[in-house]
N, C-alpha and C. Protein backbone atom coordinates (compact mmCIF):
# COMPACT_ATOMS: atom_id res chain seq x y z
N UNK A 1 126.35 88.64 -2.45
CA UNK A 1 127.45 89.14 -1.64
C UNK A 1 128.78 88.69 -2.21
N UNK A 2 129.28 87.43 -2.37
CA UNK A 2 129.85 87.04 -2.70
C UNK A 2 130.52 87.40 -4.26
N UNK A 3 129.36 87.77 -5.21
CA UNK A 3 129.80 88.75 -6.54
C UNK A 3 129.96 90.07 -6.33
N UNK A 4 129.60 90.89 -5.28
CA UNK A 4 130.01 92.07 -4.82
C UNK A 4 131.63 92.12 -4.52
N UNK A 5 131.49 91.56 -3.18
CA UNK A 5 133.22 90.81 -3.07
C UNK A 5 133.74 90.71 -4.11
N UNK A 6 133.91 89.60 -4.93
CA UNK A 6 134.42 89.33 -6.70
C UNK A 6 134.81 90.59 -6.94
N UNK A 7 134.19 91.59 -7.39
CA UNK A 7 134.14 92.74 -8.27
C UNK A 7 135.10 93.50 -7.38
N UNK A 8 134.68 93.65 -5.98
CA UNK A 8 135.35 94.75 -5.76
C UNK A 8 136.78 94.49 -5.73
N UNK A 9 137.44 93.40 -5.60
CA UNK A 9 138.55 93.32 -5.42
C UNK A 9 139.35 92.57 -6.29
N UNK A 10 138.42 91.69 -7.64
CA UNK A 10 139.15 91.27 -8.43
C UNK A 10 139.45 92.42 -9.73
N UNK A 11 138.20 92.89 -9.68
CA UNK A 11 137.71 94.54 -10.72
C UNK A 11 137.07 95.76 -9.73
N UNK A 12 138.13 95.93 -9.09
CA UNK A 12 138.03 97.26 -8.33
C UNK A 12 137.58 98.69 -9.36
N UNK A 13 138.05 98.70 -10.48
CA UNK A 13 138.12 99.64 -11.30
C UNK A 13 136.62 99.93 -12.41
N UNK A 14 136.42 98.74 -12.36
CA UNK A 14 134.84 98.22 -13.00
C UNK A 14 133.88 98.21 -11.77
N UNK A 15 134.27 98.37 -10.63
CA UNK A 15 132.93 97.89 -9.73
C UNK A 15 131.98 98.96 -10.20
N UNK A 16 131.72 100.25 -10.79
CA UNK A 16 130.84 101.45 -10.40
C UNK A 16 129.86 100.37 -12.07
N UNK A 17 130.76 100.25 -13.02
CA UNK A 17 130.16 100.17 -14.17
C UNK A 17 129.37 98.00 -13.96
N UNK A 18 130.03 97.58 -13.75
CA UNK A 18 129.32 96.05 -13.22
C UNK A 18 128.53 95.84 -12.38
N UNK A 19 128.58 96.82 -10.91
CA UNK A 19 127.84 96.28 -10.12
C UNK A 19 126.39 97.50 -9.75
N UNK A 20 126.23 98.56 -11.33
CA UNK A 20 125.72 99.22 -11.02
C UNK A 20 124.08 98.66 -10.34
N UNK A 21 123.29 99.98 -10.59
CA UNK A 21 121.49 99.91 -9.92
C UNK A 21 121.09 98.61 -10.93
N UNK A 22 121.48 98.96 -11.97
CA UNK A 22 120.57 97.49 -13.02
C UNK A 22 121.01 95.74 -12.48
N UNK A 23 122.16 96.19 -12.35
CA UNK A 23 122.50 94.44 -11.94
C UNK A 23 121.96 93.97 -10.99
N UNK A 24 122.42 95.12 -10.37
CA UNK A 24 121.88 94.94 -8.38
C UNK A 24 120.15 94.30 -8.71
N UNK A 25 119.36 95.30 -9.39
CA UNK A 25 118.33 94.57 -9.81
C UNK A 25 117.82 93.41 -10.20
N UNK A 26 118.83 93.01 -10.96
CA UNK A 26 118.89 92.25 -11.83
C UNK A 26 119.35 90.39 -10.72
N UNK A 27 119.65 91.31 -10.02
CA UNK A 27 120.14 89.89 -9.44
C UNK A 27 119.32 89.62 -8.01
N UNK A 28 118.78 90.82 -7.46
CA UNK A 28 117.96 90.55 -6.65
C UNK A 28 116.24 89.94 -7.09
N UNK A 29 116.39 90.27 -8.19
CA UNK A 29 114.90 89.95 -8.93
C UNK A 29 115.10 88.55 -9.42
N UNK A 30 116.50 88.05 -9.64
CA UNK A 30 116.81 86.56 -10.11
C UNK A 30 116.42 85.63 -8.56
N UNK A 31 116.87 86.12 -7.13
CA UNK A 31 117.42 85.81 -6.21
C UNK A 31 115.67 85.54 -5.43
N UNK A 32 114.79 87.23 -6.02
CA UNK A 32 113.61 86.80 -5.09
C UNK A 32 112.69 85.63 -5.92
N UNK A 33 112.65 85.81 -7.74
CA UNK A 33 111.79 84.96 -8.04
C UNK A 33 111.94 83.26 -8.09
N UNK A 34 113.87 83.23 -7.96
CA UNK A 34 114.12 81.72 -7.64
C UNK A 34 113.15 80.98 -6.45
N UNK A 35 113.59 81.89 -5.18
CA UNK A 35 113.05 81.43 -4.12
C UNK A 35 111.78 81.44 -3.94
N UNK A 36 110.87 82.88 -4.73
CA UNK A 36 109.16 82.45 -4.83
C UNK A 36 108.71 81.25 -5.75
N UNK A 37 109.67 80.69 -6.61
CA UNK A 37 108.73 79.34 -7.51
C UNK A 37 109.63 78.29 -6.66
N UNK A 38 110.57 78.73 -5.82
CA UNK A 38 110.49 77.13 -5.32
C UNK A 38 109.87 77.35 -3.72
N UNK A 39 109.59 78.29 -3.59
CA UNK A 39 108.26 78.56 -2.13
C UNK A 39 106.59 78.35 -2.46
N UNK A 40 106.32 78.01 -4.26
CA UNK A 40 105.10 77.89 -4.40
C UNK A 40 105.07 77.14 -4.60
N UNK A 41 106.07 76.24 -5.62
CA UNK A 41 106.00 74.79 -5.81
C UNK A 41 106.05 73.59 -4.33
N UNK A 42 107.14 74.15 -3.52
CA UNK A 42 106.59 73.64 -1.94
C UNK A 42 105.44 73.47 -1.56
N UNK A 43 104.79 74.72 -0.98
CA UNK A 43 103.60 75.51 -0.97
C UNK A 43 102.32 74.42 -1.69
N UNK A 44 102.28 74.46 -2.60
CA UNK A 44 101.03 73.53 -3.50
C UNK A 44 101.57 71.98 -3.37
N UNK A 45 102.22 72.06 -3.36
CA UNK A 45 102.93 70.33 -3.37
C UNK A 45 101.90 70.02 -1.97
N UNK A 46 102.70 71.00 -0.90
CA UNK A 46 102.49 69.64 0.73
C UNK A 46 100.92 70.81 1.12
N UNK A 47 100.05 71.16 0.46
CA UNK A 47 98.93 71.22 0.34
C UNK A 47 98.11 70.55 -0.35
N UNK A 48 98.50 69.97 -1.43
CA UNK A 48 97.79 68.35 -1.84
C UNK A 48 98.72 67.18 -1.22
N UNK A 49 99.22 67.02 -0.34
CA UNK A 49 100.09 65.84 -0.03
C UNK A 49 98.71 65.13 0.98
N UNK A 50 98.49 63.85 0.34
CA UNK A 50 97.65 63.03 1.93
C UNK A 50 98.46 62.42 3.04
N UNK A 51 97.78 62.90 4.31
CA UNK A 51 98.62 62.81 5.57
C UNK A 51 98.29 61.76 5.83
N UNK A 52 99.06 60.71 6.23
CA UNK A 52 98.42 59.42 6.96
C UNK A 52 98.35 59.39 8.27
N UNK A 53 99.42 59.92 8.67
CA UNK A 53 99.86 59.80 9.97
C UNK A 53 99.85 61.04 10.85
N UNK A 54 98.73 61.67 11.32
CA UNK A 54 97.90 62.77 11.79
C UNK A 54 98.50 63.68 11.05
N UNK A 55 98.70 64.84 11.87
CA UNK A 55 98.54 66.36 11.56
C UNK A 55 99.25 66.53 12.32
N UNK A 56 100.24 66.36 13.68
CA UNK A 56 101.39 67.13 14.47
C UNK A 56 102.62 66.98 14.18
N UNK A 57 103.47 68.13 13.99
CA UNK A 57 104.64 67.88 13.61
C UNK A 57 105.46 68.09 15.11
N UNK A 58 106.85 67.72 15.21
CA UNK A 58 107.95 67.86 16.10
C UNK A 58 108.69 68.82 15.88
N UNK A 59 108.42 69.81 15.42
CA UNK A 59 108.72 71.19 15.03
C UNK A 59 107.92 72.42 15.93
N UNK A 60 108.63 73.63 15.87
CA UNK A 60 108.07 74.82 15.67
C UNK A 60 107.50 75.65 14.62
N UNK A 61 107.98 74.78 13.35
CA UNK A 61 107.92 75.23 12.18
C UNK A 61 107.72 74.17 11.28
N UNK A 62 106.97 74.45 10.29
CA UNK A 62 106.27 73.28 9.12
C UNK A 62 107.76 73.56 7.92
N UNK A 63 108.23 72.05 8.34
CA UNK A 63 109.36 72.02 7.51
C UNK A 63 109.04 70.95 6.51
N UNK A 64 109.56 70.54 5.40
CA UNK A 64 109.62 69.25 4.53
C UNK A 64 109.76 68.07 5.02
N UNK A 65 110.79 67.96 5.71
CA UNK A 65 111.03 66.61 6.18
C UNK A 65 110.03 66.03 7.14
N UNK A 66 109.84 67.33 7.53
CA UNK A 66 108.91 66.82 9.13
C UNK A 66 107.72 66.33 8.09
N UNK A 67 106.58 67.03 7.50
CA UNK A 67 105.55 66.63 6.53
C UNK A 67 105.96 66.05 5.74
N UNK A 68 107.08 65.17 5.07
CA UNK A 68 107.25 64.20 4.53
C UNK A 68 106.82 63.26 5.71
N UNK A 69 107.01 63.09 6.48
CA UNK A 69 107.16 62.03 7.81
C UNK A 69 105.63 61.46 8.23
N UNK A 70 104.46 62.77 7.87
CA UNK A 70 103.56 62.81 7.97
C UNK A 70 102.54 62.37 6.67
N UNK A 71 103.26 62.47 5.80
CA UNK A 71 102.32 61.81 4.85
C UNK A 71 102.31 60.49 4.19
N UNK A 72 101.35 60.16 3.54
CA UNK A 72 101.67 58.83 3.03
C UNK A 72 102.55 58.55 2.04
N UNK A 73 103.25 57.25 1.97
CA UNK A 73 104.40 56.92 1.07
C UNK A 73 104.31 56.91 0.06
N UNK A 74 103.31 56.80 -0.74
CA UNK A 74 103.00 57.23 -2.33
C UNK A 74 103.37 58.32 -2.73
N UNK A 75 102.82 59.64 -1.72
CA UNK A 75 103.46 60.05 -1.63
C UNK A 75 104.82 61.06 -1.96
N UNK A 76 105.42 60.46 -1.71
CA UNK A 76 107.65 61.12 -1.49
C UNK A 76 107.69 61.20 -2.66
N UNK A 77 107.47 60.22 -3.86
CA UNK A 77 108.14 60.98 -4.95
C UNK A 77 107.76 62.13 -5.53
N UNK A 78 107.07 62.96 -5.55
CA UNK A 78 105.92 63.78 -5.43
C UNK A 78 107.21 65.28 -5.50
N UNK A 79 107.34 64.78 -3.87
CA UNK A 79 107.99 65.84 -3.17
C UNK A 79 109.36 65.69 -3.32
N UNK A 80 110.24 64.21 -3.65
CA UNK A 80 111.51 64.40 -4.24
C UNK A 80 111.59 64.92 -5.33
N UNK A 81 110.70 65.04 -6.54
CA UNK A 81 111.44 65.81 -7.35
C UNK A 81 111.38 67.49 -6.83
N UNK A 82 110.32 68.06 -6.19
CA UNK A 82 110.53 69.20 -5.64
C UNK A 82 111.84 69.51 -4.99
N UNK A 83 112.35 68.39 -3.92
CA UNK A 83 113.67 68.59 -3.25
C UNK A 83 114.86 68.48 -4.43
N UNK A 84 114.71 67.51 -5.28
CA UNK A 84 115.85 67.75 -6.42
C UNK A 84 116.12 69.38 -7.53
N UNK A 85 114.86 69.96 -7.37
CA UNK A 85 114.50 70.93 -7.60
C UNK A 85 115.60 72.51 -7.07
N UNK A 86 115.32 71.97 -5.74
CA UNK A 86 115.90 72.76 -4.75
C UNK A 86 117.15 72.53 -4.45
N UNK A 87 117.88 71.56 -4.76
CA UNK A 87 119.02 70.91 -4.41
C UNK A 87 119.56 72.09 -5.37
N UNK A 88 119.24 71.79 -6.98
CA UNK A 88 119.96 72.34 -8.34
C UNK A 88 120.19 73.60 -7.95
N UNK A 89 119.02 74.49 -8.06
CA UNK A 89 118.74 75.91 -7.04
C UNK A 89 120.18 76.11 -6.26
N UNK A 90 119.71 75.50 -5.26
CA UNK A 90 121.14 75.22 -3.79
C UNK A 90 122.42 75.33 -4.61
N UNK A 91 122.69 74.46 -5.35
CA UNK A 91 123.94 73.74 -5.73
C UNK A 91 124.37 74.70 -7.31
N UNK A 92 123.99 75.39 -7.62
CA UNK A 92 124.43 76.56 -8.83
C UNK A 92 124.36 77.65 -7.77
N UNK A 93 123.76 77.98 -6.51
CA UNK A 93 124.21 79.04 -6.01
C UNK A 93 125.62 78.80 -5.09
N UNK A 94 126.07 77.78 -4.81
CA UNK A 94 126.56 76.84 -3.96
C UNK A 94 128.11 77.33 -4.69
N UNK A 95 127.73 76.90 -5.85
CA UNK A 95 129.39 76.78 -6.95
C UNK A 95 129.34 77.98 -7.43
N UNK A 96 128.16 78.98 -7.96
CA UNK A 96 128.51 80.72 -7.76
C UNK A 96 129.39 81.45 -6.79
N UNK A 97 128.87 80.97 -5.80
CA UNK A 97 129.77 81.37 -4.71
C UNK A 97 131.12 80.72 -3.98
N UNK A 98 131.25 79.47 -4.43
CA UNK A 98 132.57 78.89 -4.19
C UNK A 98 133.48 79.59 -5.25
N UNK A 99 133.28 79.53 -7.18
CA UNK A 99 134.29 79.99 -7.63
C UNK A 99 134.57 81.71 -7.29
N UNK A 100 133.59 82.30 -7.07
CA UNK A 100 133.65 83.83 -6.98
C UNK A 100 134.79 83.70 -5.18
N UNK A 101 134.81 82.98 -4.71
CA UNK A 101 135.89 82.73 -3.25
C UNK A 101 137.46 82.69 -3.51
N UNK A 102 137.34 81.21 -4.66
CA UNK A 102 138.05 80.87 -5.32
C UNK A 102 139.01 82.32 -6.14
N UNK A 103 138.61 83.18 -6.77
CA UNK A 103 138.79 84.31 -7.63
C UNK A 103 139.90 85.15 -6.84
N UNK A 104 138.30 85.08 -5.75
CA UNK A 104 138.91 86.36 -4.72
C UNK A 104 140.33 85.79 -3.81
N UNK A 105 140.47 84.89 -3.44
CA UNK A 105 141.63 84.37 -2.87
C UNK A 105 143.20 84.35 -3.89
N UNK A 106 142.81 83.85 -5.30
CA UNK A 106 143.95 84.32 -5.81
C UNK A 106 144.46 85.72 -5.93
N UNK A 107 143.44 86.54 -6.37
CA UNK A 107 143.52 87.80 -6.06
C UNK A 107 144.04 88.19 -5.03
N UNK A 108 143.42 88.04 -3.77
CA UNK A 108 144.56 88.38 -2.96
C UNK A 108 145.67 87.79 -2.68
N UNK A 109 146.02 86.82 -2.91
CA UNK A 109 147.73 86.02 -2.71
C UNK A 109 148.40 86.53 -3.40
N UNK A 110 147.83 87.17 -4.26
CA UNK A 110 149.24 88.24 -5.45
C UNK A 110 149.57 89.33 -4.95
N UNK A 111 148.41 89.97 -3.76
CA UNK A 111 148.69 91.35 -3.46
C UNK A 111 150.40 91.25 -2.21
N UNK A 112 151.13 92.35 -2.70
CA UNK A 112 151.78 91.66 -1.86
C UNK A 112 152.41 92.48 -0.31
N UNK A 113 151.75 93.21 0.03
CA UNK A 113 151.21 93.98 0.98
C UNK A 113 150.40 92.87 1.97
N UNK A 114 150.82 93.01 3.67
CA UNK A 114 150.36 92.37 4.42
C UNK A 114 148.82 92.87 4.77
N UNK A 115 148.99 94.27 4.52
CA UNK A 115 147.62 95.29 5.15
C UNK A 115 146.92 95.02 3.69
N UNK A 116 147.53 94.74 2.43
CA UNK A 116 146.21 94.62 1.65
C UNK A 116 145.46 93.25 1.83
N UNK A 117 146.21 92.34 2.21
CA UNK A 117 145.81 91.06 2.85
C UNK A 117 144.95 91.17 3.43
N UNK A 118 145.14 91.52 4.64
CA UNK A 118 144.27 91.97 5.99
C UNK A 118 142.69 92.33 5.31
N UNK A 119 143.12 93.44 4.57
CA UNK A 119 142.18 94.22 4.57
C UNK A 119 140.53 93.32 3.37
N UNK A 120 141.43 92.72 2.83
CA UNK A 120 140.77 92.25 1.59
C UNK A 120 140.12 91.17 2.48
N UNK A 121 140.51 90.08 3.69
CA UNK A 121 140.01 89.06 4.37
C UNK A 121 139.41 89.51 5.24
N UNK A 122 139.35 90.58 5.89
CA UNK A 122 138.42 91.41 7.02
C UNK A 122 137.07 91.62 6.15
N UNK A 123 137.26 91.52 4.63
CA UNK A 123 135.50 91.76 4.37
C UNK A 123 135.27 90.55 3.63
N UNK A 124 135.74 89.92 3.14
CA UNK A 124 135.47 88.09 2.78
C UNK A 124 135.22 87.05 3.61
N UNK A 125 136.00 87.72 4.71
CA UNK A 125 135.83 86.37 5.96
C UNK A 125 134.66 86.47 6.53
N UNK A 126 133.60 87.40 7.01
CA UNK A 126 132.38 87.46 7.66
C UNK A 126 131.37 86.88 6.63
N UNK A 127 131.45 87.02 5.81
CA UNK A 127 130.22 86.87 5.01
C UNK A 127 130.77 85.19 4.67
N UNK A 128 131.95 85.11 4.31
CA UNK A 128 131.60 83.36 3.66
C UNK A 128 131.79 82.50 5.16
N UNK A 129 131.80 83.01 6.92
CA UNK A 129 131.71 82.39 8.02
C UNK A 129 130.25 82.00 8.23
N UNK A 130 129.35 83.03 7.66
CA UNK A 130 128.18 83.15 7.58
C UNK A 130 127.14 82.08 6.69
N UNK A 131 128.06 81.89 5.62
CA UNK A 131 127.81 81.03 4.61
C UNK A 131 127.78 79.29 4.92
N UNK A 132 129.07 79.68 5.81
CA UNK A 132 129.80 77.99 5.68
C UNK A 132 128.31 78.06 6.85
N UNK A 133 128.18 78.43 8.36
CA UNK A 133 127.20 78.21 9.26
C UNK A 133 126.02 77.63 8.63
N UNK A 134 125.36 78.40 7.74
CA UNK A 134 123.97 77.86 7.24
C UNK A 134 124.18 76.87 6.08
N UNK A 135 125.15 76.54 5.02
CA UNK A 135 125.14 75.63 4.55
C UNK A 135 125.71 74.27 4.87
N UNK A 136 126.44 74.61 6.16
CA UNK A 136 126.46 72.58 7.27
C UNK A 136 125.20 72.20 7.63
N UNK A 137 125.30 73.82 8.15
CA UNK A 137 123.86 73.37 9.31
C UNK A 137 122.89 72.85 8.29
N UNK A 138 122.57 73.40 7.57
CA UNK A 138 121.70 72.67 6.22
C UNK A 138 121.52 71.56 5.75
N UNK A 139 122.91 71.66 5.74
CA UNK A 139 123.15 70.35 4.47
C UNK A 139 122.91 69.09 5.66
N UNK A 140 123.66 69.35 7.22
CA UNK A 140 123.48 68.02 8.17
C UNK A 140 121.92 68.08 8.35
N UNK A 141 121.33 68.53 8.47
CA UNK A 141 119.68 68.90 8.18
C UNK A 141 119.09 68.08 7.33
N UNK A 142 119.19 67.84 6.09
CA UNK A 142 118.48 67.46 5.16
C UNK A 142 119.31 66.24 4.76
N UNK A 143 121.02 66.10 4.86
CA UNK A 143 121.27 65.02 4.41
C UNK A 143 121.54 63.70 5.23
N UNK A 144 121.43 64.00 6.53
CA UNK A 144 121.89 63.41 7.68
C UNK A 144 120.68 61.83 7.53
N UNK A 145 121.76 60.55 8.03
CA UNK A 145 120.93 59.38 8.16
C UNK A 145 119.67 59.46 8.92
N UNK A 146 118.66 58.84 8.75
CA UNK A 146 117.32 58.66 9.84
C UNK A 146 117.45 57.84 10.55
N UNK A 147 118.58 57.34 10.28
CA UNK A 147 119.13 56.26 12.12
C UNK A 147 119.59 57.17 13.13
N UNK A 148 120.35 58.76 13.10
CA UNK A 148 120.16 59.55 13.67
C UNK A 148 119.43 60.39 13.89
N UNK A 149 118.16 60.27 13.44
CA UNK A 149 117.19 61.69 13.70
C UNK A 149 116.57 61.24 14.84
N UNK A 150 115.84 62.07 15.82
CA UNK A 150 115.39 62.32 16.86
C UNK A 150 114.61 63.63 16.72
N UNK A 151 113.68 63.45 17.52
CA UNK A 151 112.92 65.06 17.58
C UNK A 151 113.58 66.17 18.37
N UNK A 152 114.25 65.54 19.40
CA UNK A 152 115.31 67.29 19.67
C UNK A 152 116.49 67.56 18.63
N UNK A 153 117.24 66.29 18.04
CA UNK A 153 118.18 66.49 17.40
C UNK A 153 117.72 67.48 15.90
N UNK A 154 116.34 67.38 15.62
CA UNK A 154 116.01 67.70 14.35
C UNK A 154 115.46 69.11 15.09
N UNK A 155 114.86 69.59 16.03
CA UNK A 155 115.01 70.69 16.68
C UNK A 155 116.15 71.33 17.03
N UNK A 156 117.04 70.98 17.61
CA UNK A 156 118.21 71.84 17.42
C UNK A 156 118.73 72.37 16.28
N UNK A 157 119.26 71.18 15.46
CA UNK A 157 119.52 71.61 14.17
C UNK A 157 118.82 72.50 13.15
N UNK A 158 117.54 72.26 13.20
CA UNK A 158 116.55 73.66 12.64
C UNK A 158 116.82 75.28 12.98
N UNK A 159 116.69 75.26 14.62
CA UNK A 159 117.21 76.20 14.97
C UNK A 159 118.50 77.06 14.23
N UNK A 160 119.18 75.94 14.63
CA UNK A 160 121.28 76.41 13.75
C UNK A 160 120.78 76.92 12.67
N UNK A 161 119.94 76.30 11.46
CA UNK A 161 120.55 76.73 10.06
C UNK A 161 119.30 78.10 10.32
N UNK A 162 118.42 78.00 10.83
CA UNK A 162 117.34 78.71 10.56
C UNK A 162 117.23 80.04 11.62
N UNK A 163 117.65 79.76 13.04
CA UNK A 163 117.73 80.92 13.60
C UNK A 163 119.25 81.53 13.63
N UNK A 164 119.96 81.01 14.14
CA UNK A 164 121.34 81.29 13.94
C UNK A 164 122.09 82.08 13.13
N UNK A 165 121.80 81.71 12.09
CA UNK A 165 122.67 82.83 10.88
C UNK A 165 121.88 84.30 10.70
N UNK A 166 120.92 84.78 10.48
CA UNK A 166 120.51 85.58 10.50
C UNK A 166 120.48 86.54 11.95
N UNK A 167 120.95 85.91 13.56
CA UNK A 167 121.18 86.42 14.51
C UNK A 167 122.56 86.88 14.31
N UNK A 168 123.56 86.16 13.88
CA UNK A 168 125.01 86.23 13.90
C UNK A 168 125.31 87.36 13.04
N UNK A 169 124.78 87.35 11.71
CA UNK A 169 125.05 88.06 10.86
C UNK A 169 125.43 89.33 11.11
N UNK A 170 124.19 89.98 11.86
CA UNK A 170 125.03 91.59 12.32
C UNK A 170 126.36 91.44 12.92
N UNK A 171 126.07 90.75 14.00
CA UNK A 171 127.48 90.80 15.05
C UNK A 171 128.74 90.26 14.32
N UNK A 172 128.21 89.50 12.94
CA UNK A 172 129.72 89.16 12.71
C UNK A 172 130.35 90.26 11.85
N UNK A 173 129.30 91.03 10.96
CA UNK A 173 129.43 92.15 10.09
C UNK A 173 129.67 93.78 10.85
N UNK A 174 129.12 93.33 11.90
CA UNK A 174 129.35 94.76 12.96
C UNK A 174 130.83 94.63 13.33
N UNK A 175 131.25 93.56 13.60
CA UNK A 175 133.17 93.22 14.55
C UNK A 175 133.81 94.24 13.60
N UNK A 176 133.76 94.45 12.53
CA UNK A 176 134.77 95.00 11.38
C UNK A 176 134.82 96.60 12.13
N UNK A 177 133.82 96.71 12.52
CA UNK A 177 133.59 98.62 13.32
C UNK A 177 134.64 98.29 14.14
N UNK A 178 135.79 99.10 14.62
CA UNK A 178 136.82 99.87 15.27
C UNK A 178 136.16 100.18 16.72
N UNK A 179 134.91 100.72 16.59
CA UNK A 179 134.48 101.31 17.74
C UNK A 179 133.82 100.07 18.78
N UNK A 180 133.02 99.11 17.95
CA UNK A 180 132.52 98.29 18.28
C UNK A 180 133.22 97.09 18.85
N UNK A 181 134.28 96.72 18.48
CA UNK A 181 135.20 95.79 18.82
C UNK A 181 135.64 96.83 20.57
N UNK A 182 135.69 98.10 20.23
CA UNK A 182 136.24 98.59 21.45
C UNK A 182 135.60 98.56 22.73
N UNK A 183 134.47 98.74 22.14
CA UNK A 183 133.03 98.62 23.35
C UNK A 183 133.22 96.88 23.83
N UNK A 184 133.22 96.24 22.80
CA UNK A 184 133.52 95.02 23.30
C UNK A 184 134.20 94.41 24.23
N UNK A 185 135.49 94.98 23.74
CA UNK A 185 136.68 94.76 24.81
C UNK A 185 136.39 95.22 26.08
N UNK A 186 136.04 96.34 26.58
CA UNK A 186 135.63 97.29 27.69
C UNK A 186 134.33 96.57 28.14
N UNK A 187 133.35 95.58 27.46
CA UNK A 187 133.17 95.18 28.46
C UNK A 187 133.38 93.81 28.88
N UNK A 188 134.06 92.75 28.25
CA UNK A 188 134.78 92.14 28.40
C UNK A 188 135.67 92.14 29.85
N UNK A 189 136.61 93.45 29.74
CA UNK A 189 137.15 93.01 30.79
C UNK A 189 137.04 94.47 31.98
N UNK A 190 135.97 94.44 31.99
CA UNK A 190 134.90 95.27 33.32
C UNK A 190 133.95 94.42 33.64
């Protein structure tokens, strides 16, 4: 999303020839096989992991941390280099998308039109609101002390990064509709 953005507004004139069918490919095929070798390397990891400490997690969902919690301490290193793994992953998509922000913001501070302003932050701002949501919620997720964890606190927070953004997403990408904001308002104040 964020190199879509880039293009269209730093190389408006190149978007047909940069962001054609091949890239699009090209980057969704980078995007699904990242996430399938670090969903198999997970996957086989905490399927040979020995559990010491039963089999129930404090989840709705079989997360890392929680089955780190559950297995024996020999163990973790096992599964930290998997998480360092994922961090790198995280953290080159992390700075892809910060400088491509970066780009797009100078870009627009030169335009010098208020409505090209507008217009250029009405489609940057939903998607990186979207961004910042799941990568706090994340990052307080996984990096947060274990002098604060708790089993609702680590339930809520799952929820945020994990249900949350993908609920929001339409509604924050839908507000940009004219019509939809109108329906809004109307019922707002009816």
């Amino acid at each position: 999303m964020s190199y879509d953005r880039y293009v269209a507004i730093c190389k408006p004139l190149h978007y047909g020839t940069l962001l054609g069918s091949r890239a699009c490919v090209h980057m969704a095929a980078a995007a699904w096989a990242s996430g399938f070798l670090d969903a198999l390397l997970h996957t086989a990891n905490t399927f040979s992991l020995p559990l010491c400490k039963g089999n129930a997690l404090d989840q709705f969902f079989c997360e890392i941390p929680q089955i780190l919690k559950l297995s024996c301490p020999d163990a973790y290193l096992r599964e930290a280099g998997l998480l360092i793994f994922g961090a790198k992953v995280f953290f080159v998509c992390f700075v892809f998308i910060l400088l491509s922000y970066v780009q797009i913001f100078r870009a627009v501070l030169r335009i010098p039109s208020e409505q090209g302003w507008h217009k250029a932050f009405s489609t940057c701002l939903p998607h990186l609101a979207v961004v910042s949501l799941f990568i706090s919620t994340a990052m307080f997720a996984y990096l947060k002390p274990p002098s604060i964890s708790s089993p609702s606190l680590d339930l809520v927070v799952s929820v945020l990064y994990s249900v949350v953004p993908p609920v929001v997403n339409p509604l924050i990408y839908s507000m940009r509709n004219q019509e939809l904001r109108d329906a809004l308002r109307k019922l707002m104040a009816g």
